[in-house]
PDB file of N, CA and C in Angstrom:
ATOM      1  N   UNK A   1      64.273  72.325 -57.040  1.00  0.00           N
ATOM      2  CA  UNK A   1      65.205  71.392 -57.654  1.00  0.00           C
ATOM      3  C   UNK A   1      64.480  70.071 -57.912  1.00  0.00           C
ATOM      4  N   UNK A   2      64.637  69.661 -59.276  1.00  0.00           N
ATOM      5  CA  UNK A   2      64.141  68.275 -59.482  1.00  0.00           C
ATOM      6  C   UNK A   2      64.855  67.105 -58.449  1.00  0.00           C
ATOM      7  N   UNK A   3      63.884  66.499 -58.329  1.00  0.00           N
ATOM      8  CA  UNK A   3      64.195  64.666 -57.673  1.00  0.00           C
ATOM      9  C   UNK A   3      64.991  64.409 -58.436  1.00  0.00           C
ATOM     10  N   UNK A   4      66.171  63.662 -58.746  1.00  0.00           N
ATOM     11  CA  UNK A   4      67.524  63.138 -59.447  1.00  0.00           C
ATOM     12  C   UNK A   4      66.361  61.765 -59.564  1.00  0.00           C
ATOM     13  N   UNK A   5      64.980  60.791 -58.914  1.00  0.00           N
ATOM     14  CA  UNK A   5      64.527  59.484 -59.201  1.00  0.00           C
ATOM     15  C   UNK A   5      63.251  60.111 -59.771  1.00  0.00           C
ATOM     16  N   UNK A   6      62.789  61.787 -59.707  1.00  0.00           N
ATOM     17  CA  UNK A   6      61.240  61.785 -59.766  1.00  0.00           C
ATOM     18  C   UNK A   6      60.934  60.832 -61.242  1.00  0.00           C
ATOM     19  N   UNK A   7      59.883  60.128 -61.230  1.00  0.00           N
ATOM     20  CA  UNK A   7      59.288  59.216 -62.355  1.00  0.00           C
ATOM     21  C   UNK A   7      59.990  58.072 -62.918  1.00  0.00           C
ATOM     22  N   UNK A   8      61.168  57.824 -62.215  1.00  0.00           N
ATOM     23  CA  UNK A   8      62.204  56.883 -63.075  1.00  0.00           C
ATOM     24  C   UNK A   8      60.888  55.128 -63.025  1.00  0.00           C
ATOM     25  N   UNK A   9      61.315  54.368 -63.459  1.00  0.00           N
ATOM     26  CA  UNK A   9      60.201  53.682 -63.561  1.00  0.00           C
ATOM     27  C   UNK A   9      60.773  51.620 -63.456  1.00  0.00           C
ATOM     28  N   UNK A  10      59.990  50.920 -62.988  1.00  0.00           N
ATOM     29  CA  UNK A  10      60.074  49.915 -62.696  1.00  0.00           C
ATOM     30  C   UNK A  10      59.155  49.002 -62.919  1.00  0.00           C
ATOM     31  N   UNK A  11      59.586  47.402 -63.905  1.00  0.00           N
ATOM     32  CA  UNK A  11      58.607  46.635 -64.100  1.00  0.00           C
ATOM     33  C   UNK A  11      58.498  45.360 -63.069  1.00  0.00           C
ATOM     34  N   UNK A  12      57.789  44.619 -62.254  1.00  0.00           N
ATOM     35  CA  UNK A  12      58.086  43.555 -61.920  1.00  0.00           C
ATOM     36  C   UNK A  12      56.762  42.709 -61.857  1.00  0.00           C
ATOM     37  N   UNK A  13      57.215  41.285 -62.142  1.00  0.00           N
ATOM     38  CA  UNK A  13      56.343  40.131 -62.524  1.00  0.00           C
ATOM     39  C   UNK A  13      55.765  39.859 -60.930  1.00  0.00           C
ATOM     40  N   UNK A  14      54.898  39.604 -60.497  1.00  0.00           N
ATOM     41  CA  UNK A  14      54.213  38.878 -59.224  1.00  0.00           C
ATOM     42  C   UNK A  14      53.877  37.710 -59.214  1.00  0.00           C
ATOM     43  N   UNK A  15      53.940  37.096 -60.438  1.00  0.00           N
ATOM     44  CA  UNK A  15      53.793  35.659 -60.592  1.00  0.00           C
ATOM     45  C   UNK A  15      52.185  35.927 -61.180  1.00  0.00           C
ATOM     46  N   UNK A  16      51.520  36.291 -60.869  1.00  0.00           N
ATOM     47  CA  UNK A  16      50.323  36.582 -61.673  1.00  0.00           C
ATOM     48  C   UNK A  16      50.225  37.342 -62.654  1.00  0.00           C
ATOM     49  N   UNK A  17      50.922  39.036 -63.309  1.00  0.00           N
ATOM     50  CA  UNK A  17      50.725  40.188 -63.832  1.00  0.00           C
ATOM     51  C   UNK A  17      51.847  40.922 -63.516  1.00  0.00           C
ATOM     52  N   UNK A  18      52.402  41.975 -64.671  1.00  0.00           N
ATOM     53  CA  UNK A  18      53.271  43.077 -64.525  1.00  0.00           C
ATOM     54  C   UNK A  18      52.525  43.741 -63.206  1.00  0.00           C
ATOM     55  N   UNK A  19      53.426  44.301 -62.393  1.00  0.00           N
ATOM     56  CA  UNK A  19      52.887  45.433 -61.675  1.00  0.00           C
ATOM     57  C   UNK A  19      54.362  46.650 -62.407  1.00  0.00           C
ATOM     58  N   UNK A  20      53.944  47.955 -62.359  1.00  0.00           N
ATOM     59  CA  UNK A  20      54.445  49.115 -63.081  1.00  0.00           C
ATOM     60  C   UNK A  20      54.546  50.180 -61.799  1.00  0.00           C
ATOM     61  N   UNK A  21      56.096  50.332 -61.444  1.00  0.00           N
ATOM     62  CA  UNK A  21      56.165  51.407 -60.155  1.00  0.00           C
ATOM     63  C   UNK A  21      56.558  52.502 -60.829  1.00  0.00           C
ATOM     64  N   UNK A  22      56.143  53.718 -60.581  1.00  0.00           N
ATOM     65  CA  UNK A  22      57.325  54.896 -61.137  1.00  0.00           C
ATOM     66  C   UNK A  22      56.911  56.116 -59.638  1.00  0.00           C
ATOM     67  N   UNK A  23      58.456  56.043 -59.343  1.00  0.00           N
ATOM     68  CA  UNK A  23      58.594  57.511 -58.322  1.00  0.00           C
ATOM     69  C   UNK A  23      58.373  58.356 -58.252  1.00  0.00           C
ATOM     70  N   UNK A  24      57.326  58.575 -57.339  1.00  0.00           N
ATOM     71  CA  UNK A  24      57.209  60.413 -57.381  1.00  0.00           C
ATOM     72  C   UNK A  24      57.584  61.034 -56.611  1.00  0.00           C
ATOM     73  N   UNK A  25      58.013  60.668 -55.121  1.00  0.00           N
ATOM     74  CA  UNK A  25      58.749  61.135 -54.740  1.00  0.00           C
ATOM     75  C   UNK A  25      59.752  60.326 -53.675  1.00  0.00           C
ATOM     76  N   UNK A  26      61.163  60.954 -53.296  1.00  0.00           N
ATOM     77  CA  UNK A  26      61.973  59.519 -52.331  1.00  0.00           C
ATOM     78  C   UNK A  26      62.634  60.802 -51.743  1.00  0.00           C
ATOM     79  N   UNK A  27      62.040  60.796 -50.375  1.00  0.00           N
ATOM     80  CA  UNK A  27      62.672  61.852 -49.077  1.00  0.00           C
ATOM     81  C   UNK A  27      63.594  61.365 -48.425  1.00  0.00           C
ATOM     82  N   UNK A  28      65.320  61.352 -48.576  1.00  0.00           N
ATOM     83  CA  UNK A  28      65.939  61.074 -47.472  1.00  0.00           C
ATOM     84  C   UNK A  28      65.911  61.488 -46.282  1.00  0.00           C
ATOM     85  N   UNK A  29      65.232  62.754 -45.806  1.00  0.00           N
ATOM     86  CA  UNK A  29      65.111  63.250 -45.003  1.00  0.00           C
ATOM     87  C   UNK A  29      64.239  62.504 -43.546  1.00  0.00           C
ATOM     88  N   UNK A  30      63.081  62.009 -44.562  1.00  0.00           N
ATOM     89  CA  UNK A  30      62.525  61.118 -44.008  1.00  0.00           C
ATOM     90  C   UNK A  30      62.148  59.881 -44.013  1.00  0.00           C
ATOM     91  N   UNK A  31      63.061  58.991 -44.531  1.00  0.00           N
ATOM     92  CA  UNK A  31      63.504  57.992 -45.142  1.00  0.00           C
ATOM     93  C   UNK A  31      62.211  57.198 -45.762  1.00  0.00           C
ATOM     94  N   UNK A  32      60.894  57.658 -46.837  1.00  0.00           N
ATOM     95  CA  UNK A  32      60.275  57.748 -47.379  1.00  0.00           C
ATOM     96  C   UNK A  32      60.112  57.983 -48.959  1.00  0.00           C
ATOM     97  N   UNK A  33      59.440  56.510 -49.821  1.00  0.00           N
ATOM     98  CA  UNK A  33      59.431  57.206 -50.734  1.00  0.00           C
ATOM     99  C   UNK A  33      58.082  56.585 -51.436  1.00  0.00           C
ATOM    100  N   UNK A  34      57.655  57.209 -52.208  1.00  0.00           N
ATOM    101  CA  UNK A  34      55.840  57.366 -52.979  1.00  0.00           C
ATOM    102  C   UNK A  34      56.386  57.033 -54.333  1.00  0.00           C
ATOM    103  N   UNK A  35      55.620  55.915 -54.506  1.00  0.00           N
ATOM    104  CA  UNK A  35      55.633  55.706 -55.937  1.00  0.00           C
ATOM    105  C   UNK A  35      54.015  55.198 -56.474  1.00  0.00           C
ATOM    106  N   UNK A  36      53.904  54.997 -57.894  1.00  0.00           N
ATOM    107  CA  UNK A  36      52.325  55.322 -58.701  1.00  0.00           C
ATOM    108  C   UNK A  36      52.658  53.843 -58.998  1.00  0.00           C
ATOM    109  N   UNK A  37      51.653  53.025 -58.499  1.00  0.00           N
ATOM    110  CA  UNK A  37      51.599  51.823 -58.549  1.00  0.00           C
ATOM    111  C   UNK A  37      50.685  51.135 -59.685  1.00  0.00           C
ATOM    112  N   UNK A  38      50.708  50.821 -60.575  1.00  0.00           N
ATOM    113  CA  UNK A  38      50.123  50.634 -61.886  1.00  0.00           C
ATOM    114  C   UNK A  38      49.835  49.228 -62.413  1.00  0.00           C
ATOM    115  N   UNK A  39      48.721  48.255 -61.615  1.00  0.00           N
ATOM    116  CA  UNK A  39      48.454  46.896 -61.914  1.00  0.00           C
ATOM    117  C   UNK A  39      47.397  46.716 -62.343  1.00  0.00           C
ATOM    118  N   UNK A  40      46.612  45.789 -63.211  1.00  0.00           N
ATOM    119  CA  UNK A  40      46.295  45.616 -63.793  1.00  0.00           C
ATOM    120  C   UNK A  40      44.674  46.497 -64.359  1.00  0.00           C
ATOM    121  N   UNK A  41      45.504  47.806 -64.927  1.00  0.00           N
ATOM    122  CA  UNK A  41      44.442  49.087 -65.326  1.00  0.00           C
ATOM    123  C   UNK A  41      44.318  50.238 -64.452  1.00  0.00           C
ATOM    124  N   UNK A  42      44.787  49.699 -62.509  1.00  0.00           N
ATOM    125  CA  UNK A  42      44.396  50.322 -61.781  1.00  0.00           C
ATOM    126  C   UNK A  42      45.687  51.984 -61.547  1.00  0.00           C
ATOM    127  N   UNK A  43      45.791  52.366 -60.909  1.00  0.00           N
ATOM    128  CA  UNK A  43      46.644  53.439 -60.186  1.00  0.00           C
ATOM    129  C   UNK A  43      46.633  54.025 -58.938  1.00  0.00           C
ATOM    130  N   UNK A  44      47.388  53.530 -58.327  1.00  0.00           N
ATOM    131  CA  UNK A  44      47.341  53.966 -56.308  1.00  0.00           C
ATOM    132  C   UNK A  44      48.908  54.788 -56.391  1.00  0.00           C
ATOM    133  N   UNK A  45      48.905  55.204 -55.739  1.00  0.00           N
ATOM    134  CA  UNK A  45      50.218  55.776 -55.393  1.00  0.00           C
ATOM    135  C   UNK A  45      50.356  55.625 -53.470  1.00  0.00           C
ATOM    136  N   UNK A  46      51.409  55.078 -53.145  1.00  0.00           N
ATOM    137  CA  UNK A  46      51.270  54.882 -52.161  1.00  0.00           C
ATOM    138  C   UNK A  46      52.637  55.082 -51.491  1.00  0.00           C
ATOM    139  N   UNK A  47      52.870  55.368 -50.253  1.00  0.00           N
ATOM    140  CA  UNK A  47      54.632  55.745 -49.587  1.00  0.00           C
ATOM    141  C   UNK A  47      54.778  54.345 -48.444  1.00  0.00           C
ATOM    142  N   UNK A  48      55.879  54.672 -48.620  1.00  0.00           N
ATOM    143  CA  UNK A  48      56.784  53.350 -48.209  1.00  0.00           C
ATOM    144  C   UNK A  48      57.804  53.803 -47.309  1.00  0.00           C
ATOM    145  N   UNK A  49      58.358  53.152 -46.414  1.00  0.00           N
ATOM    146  CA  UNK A  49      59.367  53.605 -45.953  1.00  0.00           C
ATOM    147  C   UNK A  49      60.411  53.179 -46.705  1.00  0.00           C
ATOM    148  N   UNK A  50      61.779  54.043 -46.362  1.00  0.00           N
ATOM    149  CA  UNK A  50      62.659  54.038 -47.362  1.00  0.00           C
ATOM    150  C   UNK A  50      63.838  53.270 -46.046  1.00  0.00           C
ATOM    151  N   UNK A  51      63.892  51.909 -46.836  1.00  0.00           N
ATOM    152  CA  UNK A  51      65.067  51.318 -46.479  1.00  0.00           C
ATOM    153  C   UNK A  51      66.861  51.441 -46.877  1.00  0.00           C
ATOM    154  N   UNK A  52      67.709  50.756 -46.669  1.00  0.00           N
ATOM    155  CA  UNK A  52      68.868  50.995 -47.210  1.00  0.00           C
ATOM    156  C   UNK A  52      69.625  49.822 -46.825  1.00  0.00           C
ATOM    157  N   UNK A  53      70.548  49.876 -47.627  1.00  0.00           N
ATOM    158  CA  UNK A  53      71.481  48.325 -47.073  1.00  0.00           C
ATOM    159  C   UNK A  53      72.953  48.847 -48.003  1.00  0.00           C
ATOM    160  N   UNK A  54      73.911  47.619 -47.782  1.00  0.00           N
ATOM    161  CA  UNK A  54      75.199  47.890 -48.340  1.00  0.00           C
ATOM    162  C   UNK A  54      74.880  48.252 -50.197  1.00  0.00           C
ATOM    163  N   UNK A  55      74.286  47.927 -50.570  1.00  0.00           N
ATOM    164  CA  UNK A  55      73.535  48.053 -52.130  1.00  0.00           C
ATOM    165  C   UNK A  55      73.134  49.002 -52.511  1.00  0.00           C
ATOM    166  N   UNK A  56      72.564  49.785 -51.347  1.00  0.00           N
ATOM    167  CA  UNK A  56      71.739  51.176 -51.167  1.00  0.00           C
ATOM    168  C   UNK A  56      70.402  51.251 -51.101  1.00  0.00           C
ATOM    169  N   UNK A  57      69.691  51.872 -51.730  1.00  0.00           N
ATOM    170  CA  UNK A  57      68.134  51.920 -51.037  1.00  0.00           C
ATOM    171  C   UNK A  57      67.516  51.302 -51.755  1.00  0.00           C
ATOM    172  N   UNK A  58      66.210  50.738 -50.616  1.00  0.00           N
ATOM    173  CA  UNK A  58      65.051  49.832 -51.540  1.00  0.00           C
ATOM    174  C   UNK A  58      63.802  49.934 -50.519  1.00  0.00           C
ATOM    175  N   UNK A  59      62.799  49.518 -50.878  1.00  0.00           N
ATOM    176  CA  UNK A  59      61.635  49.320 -50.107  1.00  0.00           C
ATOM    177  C   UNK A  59      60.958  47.867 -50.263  1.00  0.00           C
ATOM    178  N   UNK A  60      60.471  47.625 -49.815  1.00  0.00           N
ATOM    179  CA  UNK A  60      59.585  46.160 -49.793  1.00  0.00           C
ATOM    180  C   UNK A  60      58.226  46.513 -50.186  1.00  0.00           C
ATOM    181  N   UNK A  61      57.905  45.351 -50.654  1.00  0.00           N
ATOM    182  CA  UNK A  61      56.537  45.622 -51.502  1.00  0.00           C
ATOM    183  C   UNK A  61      55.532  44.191 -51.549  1.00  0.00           C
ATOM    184  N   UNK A  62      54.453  44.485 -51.073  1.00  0.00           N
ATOM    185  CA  UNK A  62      53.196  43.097 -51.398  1.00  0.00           C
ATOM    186  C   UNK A  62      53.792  42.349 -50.084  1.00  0.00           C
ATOM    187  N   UNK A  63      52.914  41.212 -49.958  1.00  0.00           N
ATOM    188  CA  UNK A  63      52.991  40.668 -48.486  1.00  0.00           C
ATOM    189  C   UNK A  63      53.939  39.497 -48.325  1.00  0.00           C
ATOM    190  N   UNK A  64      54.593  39.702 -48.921  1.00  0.00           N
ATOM    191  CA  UNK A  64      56.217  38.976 -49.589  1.00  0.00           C
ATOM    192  C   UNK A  64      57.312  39.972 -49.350  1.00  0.00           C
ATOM    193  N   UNK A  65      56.635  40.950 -48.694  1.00  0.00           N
ATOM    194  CA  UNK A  65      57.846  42.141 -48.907  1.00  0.00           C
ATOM    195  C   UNK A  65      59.083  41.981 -49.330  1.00  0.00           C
ATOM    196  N   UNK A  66      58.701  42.014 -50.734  1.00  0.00           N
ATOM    197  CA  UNK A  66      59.696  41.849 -51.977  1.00  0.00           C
ATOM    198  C   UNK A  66      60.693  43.158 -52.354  1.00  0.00           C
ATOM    199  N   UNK A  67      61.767  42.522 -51.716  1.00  0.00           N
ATOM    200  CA  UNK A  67      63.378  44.129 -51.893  1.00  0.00           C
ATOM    201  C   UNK A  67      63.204  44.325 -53.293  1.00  0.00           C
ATOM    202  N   UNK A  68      62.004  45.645 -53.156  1.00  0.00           N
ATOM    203  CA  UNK A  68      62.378  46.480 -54.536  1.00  0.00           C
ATOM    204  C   UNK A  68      63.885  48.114 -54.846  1.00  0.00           C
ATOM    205  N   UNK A  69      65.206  47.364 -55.142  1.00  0.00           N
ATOM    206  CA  UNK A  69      66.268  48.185 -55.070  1.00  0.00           C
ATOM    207  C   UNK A  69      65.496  49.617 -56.152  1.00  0.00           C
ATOM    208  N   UNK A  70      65.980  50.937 -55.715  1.00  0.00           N
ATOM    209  CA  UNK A  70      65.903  52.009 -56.672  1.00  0.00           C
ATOM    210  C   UNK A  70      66.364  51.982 -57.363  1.00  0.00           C
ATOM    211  N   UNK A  71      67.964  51.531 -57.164  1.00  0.00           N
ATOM    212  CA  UNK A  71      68.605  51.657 -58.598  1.00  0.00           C
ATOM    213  C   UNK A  71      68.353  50.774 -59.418  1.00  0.00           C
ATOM    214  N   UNK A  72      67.646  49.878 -59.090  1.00  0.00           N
ATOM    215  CA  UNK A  72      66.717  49.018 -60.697  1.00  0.00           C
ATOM    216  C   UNK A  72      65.826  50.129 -61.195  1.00  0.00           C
ATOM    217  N   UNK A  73      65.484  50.988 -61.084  1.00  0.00           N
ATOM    218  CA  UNK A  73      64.410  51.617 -61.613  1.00  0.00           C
ATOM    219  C   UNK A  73      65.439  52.762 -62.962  1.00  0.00           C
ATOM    220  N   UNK A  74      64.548  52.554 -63.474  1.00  0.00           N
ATOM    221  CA  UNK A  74      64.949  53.398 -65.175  1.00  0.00           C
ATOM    222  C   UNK A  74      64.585  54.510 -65.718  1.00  0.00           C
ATOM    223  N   UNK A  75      65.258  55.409 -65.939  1.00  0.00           N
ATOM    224  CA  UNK A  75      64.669  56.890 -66.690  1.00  0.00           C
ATOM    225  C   UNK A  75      63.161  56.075 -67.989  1.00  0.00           C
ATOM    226  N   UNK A  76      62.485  56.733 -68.075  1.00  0.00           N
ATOM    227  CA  UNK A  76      61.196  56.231 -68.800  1.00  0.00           C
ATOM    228  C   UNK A  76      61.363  56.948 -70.276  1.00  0.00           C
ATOM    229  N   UNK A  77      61.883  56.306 -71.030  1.00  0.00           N
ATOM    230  CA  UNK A  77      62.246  56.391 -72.385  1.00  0.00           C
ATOM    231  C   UNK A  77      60.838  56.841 -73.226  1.00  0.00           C
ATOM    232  N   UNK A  78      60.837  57.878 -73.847  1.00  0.00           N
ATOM    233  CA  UNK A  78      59.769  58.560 -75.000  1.00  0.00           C
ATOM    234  C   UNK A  78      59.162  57.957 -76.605  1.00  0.00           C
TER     235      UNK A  78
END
């Protein structure tokens, strides 16, 4: 069964450069999720733990651990 988030995709400014997230995978099971991290040329993919709050799920990101929500993230248009 497909991920209902696999690849959905996310832009955010750092104050320096776009950074570009898209999901590859988000385990409730193990409250974990891997996304392809895409800054300037580079590509890491890296897992996160998977947080949650009244809003629903998000992870923190960069040493600002900046609440990146899932449901900001977007089907990736063709």
């Amino acid at each position: 069964m497909k991920n209902r988030f696999y690849m959905k995709e996310f832009q955010y400014h750092n104050g320096e450069c776009y950074v570009t997230f898209n999901i590859v995978d988000l385990n409730e099971l193990k409250n974990e999720i891997s996304v392809a991290i895409t800054r300037e040329g580079k590509i890491s993919v890296v897992t996160y733990p998977l947080l949650s709050d009244e809003n629903g799920y998000y992870f923190e990101y960069g040493c600002e651990y900046t609440k990146l929500a899932v449901d900001d993230f977007k089907e990736v248009s063709e």
